[in-house]
C-alpha atoms as a PDB file:
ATOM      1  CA  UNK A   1       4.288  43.917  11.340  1.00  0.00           C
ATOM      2  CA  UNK A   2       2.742  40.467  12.582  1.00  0.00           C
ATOM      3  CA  UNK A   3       0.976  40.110   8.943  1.00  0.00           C
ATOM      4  CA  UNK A   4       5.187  40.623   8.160  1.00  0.00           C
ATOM      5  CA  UNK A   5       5.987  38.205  10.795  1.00  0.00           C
ATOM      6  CA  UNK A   6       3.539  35.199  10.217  1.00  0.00           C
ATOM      7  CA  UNK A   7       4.464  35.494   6.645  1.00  0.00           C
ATOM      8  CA  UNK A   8       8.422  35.393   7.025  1.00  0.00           C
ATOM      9  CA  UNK A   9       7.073  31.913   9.680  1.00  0.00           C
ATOM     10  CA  UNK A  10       5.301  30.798   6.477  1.00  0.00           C
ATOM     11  CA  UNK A  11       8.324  30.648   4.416  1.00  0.00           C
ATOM     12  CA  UNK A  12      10.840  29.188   6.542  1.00  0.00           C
ATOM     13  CA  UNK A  13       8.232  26.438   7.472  1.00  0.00           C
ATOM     14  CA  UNK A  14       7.597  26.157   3.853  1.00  0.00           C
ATOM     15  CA  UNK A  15      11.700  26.329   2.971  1.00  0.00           C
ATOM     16  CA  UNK A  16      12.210  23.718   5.891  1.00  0.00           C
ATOM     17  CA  UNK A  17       9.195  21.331   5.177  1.00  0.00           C
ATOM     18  CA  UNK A  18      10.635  21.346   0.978  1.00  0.00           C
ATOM     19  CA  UNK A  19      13.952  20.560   2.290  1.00  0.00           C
ATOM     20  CA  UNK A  20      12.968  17.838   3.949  1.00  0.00           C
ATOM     21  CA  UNK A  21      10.706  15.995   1.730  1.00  0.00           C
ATOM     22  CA  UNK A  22      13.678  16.656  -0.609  1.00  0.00           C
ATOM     23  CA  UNK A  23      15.918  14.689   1.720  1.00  0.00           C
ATOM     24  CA  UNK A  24      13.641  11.763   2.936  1.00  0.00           C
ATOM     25  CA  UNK A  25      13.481  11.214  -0.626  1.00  0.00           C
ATOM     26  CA  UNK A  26      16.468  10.316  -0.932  1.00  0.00           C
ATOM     27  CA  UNK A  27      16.358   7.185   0.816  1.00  0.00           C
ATOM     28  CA  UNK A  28      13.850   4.734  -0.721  1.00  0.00           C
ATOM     29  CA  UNK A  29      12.823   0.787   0.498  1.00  0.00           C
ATOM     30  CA  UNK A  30      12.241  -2.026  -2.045  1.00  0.00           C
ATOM     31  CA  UNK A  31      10.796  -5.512  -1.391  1.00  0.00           C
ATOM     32  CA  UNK A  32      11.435  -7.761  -3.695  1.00  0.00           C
ATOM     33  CA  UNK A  33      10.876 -11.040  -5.173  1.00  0.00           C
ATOM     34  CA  UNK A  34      12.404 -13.388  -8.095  1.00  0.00           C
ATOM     35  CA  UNK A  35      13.969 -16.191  -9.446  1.00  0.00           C
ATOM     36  CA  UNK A  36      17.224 -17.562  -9.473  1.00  0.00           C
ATOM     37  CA  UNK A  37      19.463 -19.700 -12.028  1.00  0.00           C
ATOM     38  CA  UNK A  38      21.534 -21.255  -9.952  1.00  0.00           C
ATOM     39  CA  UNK A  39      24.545 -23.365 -10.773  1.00  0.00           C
ATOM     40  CA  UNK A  40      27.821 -24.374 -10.218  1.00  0.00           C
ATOM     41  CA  UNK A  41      31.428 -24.280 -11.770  1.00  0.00           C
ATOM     42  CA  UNK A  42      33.611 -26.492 -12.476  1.00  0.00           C
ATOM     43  CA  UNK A  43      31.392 -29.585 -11.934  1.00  0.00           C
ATOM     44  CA  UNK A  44      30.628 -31.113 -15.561  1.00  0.00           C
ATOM     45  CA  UNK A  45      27.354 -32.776 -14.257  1.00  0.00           C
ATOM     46  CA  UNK A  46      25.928 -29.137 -12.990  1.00  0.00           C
ATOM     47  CA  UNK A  47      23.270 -28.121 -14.608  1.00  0.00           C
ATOM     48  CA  UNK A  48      20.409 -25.197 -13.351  1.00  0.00           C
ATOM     49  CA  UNK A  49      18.571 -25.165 -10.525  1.00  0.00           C
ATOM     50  CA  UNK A  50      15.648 -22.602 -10.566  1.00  0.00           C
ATOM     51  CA  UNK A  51      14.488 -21.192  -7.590  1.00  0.00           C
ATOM     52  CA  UNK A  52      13.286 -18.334  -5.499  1.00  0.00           C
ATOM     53  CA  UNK A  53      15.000 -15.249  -4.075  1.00  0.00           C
ATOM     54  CA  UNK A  54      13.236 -12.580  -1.866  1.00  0.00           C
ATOM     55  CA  UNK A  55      14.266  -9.955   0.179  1.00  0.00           C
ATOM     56  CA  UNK A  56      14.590  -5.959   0.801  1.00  0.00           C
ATOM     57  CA  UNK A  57      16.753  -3.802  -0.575  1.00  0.00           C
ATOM     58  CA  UNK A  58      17.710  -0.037   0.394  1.00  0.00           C
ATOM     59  CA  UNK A  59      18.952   3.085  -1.623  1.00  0.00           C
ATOM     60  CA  UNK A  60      20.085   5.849  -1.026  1.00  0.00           C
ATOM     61  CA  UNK A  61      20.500   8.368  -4.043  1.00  0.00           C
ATOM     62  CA  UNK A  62      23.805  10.214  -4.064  1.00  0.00           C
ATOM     63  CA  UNK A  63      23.069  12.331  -6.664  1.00  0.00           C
ATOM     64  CA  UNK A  64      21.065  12.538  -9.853  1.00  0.00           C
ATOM     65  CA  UNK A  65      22.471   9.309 -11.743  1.00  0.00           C
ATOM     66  CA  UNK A  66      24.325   7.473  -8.771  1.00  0.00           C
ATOM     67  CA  UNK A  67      22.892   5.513  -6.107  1.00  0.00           C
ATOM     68  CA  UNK A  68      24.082   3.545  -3.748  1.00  0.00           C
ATOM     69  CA  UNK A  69      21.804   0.122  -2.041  1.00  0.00           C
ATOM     70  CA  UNK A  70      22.420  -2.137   0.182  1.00  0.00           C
ATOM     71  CA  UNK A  71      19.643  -5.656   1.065  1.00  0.00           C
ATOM     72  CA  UNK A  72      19.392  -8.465   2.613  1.00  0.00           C
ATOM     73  CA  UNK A  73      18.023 -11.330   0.218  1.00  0.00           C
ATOM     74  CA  UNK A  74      16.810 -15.236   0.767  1.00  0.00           C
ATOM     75  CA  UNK A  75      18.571 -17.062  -1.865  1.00  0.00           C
ATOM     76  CA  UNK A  76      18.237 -20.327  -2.866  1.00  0.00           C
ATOM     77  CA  UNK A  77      21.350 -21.666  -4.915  1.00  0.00           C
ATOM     78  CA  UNK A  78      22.974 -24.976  -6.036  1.00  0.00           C
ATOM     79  CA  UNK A  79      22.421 -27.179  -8.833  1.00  0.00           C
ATOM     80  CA  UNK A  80      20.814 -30.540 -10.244  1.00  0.00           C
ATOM     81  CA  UNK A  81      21.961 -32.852 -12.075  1.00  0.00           C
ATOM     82  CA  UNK A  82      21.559 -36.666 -13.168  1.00  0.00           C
ATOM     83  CA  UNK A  83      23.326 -39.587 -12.992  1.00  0.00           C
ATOM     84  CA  UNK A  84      22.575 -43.481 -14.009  1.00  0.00           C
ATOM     85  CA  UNK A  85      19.056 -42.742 -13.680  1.00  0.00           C
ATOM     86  CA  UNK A  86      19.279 -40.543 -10.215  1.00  0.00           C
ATOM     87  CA  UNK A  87      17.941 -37.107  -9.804  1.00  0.00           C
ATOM     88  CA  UNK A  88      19.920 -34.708  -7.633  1.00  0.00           C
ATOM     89  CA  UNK A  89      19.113 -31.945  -6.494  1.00  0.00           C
ATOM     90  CA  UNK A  90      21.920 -30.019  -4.054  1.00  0.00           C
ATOM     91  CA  UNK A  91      20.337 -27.382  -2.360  1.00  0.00           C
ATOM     92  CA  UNK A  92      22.517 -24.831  -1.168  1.00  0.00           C
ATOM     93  CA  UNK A  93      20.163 -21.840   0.549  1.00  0.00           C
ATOM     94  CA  UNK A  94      21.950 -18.335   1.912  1.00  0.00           C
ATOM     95  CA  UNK A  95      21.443 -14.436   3.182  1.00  0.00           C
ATOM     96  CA  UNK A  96      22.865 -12.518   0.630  1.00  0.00           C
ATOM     97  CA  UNK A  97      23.989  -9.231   1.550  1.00  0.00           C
ATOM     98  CA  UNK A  98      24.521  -7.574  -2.220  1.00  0.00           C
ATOM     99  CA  UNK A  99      26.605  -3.900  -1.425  1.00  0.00           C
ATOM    100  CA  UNK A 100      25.861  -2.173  -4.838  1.00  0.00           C
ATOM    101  CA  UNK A 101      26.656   0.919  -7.023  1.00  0.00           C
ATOM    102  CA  UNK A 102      23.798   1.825  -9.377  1.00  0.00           C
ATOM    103  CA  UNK A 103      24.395   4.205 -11.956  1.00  0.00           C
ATOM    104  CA  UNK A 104      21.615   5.601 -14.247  1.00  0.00           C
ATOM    105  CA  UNK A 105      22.272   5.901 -17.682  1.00  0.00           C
ATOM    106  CA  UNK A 106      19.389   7.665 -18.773  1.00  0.00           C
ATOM    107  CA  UNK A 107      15.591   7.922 -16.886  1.00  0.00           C
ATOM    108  CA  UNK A 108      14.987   4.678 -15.392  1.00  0.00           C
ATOM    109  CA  UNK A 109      17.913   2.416 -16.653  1.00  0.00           C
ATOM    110  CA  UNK A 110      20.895   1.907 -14.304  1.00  0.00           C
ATOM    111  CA  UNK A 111      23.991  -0.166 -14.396  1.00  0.00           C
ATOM    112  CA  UNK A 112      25.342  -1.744 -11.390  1.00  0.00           C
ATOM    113  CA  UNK A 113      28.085  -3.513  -9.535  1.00  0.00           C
ATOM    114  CA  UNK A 114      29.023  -4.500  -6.254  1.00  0.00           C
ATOM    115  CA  UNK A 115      30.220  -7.237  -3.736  1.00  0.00           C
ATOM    116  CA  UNK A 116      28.208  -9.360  -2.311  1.00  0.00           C
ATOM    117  CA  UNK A 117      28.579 -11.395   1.099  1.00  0.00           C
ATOM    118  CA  UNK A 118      26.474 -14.326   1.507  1.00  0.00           C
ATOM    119  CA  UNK A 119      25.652 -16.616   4.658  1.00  0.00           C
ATOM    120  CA  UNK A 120      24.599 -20.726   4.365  1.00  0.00           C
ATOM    121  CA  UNK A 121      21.592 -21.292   6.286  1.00  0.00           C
ATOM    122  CA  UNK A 122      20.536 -24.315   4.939  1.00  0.00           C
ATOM    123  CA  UNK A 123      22.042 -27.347   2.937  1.00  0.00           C
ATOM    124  CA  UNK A 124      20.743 -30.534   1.559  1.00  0.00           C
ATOM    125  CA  UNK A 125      21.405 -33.461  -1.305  1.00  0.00           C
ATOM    126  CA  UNK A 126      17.772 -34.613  -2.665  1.00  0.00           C
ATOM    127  CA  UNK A 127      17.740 -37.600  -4.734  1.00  0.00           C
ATOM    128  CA  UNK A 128      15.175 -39.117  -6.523  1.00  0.00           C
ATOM    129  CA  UNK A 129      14.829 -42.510  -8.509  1.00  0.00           C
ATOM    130  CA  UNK A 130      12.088 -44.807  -9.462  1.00  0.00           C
ATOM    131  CA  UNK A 131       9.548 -42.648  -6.922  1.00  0.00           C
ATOM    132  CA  UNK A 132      11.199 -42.882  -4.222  1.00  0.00           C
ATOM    133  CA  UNK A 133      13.567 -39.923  -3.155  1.00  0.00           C
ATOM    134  CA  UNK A 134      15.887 -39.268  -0.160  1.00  0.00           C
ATOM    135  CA  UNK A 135      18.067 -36.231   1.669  1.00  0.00           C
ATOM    136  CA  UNK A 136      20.793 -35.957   3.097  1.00  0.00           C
ATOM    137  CA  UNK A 137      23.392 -33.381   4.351  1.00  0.00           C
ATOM    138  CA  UNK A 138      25.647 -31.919   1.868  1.00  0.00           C
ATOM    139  CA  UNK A 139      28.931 -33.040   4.173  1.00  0.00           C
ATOM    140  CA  UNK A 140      27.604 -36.338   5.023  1.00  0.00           C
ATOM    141  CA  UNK A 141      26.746 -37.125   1.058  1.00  0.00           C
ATOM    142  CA  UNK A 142      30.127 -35.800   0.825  1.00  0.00           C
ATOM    143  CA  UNK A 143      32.016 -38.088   3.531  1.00  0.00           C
ATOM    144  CA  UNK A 144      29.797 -41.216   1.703  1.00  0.00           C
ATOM    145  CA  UNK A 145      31.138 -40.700  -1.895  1.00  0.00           C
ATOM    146  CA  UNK A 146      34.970 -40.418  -0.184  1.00  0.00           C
ATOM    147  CA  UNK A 147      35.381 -36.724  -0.265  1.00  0.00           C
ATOM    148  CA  UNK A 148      37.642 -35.270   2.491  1.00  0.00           C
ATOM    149  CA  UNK A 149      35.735 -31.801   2.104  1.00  0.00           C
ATOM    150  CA  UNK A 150      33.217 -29.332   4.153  1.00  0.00           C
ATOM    151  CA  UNK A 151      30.637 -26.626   2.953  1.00  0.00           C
ATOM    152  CA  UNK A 152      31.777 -23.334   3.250  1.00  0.00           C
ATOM    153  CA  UNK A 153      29.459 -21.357   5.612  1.00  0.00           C
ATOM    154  CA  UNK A 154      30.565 -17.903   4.465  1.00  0.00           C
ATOM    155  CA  UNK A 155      30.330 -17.311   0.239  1.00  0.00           C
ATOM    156  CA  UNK A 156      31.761 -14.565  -1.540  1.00  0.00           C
ATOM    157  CA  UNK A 157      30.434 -12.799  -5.270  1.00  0.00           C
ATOM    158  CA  UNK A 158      30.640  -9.810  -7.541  1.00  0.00           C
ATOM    159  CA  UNK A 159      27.065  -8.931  -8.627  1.00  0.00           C
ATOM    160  CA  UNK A 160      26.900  -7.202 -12.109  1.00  0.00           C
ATOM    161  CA  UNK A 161      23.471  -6.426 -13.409  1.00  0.00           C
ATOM    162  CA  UNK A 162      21.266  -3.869 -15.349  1.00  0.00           C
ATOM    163  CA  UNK A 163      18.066  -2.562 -14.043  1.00  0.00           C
ATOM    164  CA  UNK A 164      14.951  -0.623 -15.078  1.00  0.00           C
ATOM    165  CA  UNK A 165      12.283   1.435 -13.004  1.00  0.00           C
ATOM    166  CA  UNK A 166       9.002   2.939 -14.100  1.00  0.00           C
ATOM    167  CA  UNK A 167       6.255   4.002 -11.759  1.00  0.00           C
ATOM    168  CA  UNK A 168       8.524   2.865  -8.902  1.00  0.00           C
ATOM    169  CA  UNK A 169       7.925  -0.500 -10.107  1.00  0.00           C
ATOM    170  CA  UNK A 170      11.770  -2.090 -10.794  1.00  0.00           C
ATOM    171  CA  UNK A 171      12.524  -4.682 -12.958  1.00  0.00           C
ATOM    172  CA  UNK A 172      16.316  -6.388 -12.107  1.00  0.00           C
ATOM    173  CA  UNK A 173      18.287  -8.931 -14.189  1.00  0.00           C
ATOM    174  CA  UNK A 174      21.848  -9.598 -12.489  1.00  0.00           C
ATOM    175  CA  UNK A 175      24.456 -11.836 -12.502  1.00  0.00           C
ATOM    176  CA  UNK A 176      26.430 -13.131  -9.212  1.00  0.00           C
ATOM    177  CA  UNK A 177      29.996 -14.001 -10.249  1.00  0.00           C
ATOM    178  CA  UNK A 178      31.266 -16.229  -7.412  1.00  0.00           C
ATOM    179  CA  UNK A 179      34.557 -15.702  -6.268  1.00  0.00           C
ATOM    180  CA  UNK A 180      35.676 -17.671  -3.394  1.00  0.00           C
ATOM    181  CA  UNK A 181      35.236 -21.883  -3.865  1.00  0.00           C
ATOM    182  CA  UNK A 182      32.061 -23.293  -1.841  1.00  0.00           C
ATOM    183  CA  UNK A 183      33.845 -26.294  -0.549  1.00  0.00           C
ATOM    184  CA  UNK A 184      37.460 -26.640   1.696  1.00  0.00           C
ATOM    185  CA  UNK A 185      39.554 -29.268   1.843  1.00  0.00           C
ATOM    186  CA  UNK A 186      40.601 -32.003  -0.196  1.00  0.00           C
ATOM    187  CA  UNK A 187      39.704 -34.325  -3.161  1.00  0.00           C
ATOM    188  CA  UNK A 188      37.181 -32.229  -4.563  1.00  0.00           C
ATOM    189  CA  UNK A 189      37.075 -29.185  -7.468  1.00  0.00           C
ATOM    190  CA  UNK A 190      37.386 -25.525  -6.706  1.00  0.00           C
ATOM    191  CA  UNK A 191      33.605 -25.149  -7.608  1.00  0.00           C
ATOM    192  CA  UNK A 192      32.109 -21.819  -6.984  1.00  0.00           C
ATOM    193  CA  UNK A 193      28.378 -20.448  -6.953  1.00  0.00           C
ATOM    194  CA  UNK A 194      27.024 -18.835 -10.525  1.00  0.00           C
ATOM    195  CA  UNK A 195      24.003 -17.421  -9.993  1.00  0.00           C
ATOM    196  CA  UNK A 196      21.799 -15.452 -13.038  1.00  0.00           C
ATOM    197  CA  UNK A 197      19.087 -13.627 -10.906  1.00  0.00           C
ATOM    198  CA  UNK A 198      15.651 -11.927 -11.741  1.00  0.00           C
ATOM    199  CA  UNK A 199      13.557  -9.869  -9.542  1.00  0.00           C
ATOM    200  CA  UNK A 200      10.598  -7.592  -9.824  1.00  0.00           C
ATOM    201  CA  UNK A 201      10.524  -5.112  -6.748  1.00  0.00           C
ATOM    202  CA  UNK A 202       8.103  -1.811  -5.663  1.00  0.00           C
ATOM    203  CA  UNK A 203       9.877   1.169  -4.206  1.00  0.00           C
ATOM    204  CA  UNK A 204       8.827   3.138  -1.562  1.00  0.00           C
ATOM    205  CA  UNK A 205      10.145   6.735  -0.478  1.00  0.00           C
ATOM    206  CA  UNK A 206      10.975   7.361   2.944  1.00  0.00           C
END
């Protein structure tokens, strides 16, 4: 009867500890780090600025092709460009808080989507000619060249991307679609964010 009992105690411990390694495993960490391809629209001088991203992101799988993640990400954004012999560089640095749906086509490969909040945290003009280079706030550059206009503190995108994962090693190429204009007020373009993004992350179970 005890032989009975201890065995029955076995199982369920057995039952309960498989259940739960089957849950924790649905929830899985991922630091991160990348490079961006920053732009932005509707400004004719834009071109690329390259630069780092980094952060964490979180999933949680939903089922056996969807998951759902959610990370907080140092981004550095803006654009360069050049002008009578002046570099500039505008650099336009944020938190961005990508909200994504990742489906998984087949083993490994997922599409995704999602909104994506971001939040300035730094902003500066750099620019450079004959050696000798200078910064500036964005606003204040702004206010010099006769621009009635302020930076945006809170940015708005759609992130659409495709990733791949093999031996919890994740390789992500997305795009960040800006949606709501970086600057408010007047005399200036409705220029938004445009971001191309590429990451290399780990995964970890929890």
């Amino acid at each position: 009867m005890k032989k009975k009992i201890v065995l029955l105690l076995f199982v369920a411990l057995l039952s309960l500890y498989s259940y739960a390694q089957r849950s924790l495993a649905k929830w899985q960490i991922q630091p991160k780090i990348g490079l961006n391809i920053a732009t932005l629209t509707n400004d004719d001088d834009a071109k690329i600025r390259p630069a780092f991203v980094g952060g964490v992101e979180l999933d949680y799988l939903s089922g056996q092709n969807l998951v759902f993640s959610f990370g907080t990400l140092y981004s550095q954004q803006g654009c360069k460009s050049n002008n009578n012999g002046y570099d500039t560089t505008i650099k336009m640095d944020y938190i961005n808080v990508p909200l994504m749906i990742n489906y998984y086509v087949t083993d490994g490969l997922a599409l995704k989507a999602g909104i994506q909040p971001s939040f300035l945290i730094y902003d500066k003009v750099k620019v450079s000619a004959n050696g000798v280079s200078a910064e500036v706030g964005i606003e204040e550059s702004l206010r010099a060249a006769g621009f009635d206009a302020k930076l945006k503190e809170i940015d708005l995108s759609i992130p659409i991307g495709i990733s791949y994962v093999f031996s919890n090693i994740q390789l992500d190429a997305r795009f960040n679609l800006g949606i709501t204009k970086t600057f408010s007020g007047n005399g200036i373009n409705s220029i938004k964010n445009s971001v191309f993004q590429f990451t290399l992350g780990y995964k970890f179970g929890l």
